[in-house]
PDB file of N, CA and C in Angstrom:
ATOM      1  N   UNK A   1      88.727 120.031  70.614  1.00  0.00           N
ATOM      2  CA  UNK A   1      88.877 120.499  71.974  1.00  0.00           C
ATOM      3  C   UNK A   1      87.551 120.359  72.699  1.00  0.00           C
ATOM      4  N   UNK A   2      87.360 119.797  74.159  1.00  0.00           N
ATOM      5  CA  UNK A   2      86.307 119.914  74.559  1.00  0.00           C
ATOM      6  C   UNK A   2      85.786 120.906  75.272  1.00  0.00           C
ATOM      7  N   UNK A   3      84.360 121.151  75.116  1.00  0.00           N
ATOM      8  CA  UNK A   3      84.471 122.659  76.182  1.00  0.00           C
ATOM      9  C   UNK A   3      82.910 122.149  76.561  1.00  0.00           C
ATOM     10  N   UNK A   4      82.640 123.230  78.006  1.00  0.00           N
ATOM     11  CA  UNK A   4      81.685 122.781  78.364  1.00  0.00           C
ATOM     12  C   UNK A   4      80.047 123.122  77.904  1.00  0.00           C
ATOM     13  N   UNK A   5      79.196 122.436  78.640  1.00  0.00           N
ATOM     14  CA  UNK A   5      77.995 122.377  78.119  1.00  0.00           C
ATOM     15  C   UNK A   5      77.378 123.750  77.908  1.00  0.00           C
ATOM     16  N   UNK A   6      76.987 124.089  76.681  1.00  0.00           N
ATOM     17  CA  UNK A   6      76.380 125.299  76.994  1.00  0.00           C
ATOM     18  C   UNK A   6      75.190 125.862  77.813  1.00  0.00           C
ATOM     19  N   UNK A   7      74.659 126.725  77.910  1.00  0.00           N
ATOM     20  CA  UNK A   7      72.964 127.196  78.381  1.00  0.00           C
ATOM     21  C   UNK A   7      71.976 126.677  77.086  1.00  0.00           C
ATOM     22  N   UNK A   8      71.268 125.857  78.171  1.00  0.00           N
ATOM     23  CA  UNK A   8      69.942 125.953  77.223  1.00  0.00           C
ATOM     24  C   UNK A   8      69.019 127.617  77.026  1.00  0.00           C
ATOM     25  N   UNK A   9      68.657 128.112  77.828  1.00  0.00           N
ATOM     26  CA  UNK A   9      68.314 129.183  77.974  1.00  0.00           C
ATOM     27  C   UNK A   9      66.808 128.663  78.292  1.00  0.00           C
ATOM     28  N   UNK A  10      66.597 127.993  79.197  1.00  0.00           N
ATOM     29  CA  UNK A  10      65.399 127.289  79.741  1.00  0.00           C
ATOM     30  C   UNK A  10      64.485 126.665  78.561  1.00  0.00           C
ATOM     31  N   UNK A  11      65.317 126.008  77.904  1.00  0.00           N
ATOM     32  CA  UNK A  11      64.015 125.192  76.582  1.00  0.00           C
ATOM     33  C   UNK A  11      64.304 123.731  77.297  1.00  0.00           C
ATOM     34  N   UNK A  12      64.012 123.343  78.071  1.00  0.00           N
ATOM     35  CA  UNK A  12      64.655 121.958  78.566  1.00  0.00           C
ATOM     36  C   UNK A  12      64.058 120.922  78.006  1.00  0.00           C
ATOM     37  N   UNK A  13      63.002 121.044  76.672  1.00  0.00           N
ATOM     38  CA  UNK A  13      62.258 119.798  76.163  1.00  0.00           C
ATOM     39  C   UNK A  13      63.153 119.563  75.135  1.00  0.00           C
ATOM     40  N   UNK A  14      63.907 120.495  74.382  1.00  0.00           N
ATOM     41  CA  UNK A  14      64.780 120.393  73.467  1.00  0.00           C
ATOM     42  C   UNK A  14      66.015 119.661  73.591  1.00  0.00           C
ATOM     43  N   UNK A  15      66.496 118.906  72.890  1.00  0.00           N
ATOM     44  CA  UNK A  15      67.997 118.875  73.109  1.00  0.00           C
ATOM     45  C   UNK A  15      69.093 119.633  72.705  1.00  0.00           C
ATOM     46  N   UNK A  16      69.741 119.740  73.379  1.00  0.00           N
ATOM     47  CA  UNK A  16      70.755 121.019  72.397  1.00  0.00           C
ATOM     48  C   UNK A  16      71.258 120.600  71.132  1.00  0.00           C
ATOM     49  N   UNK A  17      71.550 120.832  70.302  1.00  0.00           N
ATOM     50  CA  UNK A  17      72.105 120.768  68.995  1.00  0.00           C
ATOM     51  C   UNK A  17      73.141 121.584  68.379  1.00  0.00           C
ATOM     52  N   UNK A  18      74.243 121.161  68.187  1.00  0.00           N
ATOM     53  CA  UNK A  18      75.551 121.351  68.157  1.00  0.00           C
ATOM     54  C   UNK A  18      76.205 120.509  67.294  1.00  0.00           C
ATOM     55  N   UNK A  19      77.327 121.058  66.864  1.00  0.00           N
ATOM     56  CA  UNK A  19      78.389 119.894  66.350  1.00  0.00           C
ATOM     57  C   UNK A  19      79.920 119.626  67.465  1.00  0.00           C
ATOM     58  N   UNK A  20      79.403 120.377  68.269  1.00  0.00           N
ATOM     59  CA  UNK A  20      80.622 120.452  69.375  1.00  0.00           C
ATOM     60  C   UNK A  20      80.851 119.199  70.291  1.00  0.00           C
ATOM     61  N   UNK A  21      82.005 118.530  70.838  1.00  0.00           N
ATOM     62  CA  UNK A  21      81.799 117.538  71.635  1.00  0.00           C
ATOM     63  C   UNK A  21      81.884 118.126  73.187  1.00  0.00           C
ATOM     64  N   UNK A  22      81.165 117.357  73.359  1.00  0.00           N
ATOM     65  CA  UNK A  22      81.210 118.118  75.032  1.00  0.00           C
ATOM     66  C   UNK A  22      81.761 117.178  75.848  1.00  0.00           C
ATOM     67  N   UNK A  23      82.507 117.532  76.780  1.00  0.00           N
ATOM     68  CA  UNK A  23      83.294 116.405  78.298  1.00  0.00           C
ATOM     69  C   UNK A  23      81.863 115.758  78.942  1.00  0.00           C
ATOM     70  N   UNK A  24      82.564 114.903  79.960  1.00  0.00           N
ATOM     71  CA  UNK A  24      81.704 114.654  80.836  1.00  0.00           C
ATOM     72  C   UNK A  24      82.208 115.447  81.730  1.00  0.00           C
ATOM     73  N   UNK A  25      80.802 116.206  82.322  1.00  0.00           N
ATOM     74  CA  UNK A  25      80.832 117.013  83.395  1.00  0.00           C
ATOM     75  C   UNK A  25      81.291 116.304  84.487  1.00  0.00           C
ATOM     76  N   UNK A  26      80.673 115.358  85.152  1.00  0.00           N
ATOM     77  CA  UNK A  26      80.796 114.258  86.268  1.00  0.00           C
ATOM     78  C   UNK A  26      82.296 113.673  86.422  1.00  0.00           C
ATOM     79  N   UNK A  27      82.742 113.250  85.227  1.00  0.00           N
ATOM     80  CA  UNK A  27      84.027 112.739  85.042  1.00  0.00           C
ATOM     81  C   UNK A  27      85.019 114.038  84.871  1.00  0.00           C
ATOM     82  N   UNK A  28      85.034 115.327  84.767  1.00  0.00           N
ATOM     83  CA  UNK A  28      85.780 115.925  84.824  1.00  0.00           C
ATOM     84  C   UNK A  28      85.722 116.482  86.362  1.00  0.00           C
ATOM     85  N   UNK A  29      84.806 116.674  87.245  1.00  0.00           N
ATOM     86  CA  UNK A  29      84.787 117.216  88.549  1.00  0.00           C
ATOM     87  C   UNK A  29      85.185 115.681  89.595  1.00  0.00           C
ATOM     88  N   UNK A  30      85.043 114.595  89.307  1.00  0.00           N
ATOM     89  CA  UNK A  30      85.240 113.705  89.889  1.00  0.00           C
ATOM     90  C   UNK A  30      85.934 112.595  89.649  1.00  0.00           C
ATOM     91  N   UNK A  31      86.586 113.155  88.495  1.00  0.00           N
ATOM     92  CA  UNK A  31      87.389 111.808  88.036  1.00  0.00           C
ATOM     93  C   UNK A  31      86.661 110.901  86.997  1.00  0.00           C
ATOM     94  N   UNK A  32      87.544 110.304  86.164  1.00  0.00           N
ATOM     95  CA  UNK A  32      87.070 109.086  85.477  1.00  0.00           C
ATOM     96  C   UNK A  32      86.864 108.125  86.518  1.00  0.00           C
ATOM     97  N   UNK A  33      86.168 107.210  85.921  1.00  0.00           N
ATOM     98  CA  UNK A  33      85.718 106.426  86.920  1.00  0.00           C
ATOM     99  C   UNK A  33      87.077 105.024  86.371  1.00  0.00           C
ATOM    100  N   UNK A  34      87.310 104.488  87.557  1.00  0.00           N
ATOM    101  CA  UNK A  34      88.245 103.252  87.058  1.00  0.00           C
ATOM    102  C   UNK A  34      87.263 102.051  87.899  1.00  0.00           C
ATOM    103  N   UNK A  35      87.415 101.205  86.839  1.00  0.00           N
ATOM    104  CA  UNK A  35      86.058  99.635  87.472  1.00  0.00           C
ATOM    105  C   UNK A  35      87.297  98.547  88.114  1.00  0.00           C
ATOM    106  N   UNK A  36      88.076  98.952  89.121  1.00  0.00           N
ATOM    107  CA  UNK A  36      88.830  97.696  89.961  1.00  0.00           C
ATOM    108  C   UNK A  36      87.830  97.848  91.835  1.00  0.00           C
ATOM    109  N   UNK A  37      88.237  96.612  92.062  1.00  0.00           N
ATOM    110  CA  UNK A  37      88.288  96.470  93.523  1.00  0.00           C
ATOM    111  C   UNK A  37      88.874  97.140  93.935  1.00  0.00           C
ATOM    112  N   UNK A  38      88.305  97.928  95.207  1.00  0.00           N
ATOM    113  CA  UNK A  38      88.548  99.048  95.916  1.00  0.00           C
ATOM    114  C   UNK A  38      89.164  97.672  97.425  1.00  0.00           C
ATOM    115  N   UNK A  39      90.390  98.007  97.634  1.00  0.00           N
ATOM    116  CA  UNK A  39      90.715  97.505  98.618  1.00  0.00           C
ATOM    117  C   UNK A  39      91.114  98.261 100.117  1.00  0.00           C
ATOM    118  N   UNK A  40      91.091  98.459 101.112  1.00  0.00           N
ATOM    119  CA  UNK A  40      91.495  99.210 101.832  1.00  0.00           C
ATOM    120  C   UNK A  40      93.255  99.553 102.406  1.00  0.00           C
ATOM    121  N   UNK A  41      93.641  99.823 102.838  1.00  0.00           N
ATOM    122  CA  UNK A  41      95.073  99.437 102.909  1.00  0.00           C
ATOM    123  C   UNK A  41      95.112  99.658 104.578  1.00  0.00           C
ATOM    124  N   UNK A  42      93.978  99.554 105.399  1.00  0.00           N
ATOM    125  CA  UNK A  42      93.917  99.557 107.111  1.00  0.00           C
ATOM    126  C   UNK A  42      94.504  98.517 107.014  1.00  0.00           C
ATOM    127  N   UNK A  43      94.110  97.005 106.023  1.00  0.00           N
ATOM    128  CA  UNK A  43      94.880  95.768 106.649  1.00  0.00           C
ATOM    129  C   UNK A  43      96.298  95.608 106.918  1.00  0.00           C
ATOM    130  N   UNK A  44      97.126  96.634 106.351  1.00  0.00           N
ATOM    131  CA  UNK A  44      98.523  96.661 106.246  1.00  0.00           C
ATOM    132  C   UNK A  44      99.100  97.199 107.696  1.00  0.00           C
ATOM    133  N   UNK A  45      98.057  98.439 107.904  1.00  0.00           N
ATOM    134  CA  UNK A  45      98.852  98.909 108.854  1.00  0.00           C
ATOM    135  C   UNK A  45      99.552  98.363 110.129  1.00  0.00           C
ATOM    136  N   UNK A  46     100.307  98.294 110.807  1.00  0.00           N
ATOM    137  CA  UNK A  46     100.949  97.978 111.704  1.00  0.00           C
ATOM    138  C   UNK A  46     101.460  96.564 111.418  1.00  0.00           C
ATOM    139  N   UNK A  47     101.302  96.179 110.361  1.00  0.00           N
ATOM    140  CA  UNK A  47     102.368  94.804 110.150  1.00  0.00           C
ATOM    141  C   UNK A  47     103.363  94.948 109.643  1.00  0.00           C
ATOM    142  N   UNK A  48     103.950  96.045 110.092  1.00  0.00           N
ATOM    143  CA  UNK A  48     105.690  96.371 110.038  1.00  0.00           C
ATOM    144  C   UNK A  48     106.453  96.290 111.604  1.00  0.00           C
ATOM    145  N   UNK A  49     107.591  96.384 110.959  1.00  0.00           N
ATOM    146  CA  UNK A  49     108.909  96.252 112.177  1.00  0.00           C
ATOM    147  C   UNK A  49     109.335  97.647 112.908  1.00  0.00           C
ATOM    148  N   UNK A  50     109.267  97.816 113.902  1.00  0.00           N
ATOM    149  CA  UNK A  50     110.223  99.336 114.393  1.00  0.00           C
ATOM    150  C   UNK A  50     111.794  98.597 114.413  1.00  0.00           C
ATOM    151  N   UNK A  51     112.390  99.220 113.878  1.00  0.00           N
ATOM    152  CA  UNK A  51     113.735  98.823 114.350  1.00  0.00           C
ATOM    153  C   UNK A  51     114.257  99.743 115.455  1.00  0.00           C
ATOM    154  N   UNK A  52     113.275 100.663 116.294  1.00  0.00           N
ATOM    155  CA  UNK A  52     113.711 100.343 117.720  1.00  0.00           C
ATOM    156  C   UNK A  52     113.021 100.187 118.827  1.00  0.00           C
ATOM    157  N   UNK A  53     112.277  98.840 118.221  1.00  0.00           N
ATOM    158  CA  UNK A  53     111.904  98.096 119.468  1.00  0.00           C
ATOM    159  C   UNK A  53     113.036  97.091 120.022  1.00  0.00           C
ATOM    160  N   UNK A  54     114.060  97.040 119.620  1.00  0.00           N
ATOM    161  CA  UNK A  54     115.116  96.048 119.684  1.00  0.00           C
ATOM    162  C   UNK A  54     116.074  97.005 120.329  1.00  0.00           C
ATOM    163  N   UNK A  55     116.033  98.041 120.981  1.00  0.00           N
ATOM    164  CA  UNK A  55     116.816  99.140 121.968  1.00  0.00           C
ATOM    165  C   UNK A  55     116.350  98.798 122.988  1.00  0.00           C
ATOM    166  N   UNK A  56     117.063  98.833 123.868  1.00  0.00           N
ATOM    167  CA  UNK A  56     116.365  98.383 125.196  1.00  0.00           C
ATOM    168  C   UNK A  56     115.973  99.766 125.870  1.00  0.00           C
ATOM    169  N   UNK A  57     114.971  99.657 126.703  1.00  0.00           N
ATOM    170  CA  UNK A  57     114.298 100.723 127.645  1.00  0.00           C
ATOM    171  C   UNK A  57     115.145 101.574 128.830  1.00  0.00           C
ATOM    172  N   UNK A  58     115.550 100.373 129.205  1.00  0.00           N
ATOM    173  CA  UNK A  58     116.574 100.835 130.605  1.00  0.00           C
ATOM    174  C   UNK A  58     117.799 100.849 130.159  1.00  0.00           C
ATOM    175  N   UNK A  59     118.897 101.521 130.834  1.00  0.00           N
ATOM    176  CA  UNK A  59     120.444 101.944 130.378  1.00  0.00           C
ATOM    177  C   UNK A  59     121.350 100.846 130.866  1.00  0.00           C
ATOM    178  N   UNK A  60     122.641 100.499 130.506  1.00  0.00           N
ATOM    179  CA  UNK A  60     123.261  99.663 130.747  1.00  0.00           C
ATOM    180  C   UNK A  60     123.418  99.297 132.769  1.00  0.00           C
ATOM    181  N   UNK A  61     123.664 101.099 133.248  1.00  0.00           N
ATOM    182  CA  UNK A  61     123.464 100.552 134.686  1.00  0.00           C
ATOM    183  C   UNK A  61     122.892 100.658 135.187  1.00  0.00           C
ATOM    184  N   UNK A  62     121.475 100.751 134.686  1.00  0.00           N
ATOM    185  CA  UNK A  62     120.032 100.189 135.737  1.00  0.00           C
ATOM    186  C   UNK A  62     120.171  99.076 135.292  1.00  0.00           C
ATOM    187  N   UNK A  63     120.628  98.226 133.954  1.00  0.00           N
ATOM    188  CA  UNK A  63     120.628  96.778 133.892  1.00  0.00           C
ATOM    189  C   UNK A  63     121.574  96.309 135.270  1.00  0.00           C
ATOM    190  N   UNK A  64     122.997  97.090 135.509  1.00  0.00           N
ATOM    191  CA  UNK A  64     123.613  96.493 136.276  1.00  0.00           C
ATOM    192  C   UNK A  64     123.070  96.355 137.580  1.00  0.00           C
ATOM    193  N   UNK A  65     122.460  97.237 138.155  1.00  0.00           N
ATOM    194  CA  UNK A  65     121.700  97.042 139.992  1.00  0.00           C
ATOM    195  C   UNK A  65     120.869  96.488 139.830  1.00  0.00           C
ATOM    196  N   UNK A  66     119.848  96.377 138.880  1.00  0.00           N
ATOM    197  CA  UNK A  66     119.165  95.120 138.686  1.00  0.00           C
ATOM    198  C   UNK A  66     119.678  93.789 139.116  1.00  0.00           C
ATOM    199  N   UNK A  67     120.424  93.526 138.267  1.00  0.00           N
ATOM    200  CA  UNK A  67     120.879  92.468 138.478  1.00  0.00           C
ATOM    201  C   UNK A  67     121.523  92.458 139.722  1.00  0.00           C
ATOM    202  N   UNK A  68     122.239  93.110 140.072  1.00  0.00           N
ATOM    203  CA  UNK A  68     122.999  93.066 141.301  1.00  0.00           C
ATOM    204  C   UNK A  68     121.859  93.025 142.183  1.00  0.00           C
ATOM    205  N   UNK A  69     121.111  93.474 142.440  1.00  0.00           N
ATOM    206  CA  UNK A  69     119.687  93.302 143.604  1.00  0.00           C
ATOM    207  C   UNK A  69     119.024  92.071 142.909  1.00  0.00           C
ATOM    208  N   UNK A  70     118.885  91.556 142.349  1.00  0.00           N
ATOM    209  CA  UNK A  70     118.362  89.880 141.772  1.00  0.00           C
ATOM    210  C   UNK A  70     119.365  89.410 142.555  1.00  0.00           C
ATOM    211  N   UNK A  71     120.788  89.480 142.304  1.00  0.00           N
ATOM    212  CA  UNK A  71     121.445  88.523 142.876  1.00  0.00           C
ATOM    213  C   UNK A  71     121.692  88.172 144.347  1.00  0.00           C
ATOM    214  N   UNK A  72     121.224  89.315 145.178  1.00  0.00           N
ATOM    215  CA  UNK A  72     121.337  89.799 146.593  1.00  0.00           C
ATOM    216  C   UNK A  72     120.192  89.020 147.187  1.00  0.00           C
ATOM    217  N   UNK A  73     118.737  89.091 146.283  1.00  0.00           N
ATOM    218  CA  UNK A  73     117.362  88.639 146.679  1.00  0.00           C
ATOM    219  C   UNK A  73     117.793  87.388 146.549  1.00  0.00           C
ATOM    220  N   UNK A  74     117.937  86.560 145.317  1.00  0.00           N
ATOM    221  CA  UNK A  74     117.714  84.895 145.358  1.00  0.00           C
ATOM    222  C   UNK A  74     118.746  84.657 146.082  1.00  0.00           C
TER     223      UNK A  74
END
């Protein structure tokens, strides 16, 4: 079982001496470390689809006076 480092009790020229295994401190507060390329994933964003941008904005009868006033103008 691992447990953590004990107190030196300020002898800091010494090394401690034990038969105990000790964790890594660093790797237990921060993670193991994993050695891949760190990629970002900003490049992804917005290269998707809304599927409702394909709804139209205006309602069927503002499409219609629209048009009906297009057709009045030309």
């Amino acid at each position: 079982m691992r447990e953590h480092i004990p107190k030196r009790h300020h002898d800091f020229e010494n090394p401690i001496i034990t038969d105990k295994v000790f964790d890594n401190t660093n790797g237990r507060i921060h993670g193991e470390k994993i050695p891949t390329n760190l990629v970002p994933i900003s490049n992804v964003w917005g290269t998707g689809r809304n599927a409702a941008d394909n709804i139209p904005r205006v309602g069927l009868k503002t499409q219609n006076l629209e048009r009906e006033i297009a057709a009045q103008v030309a």
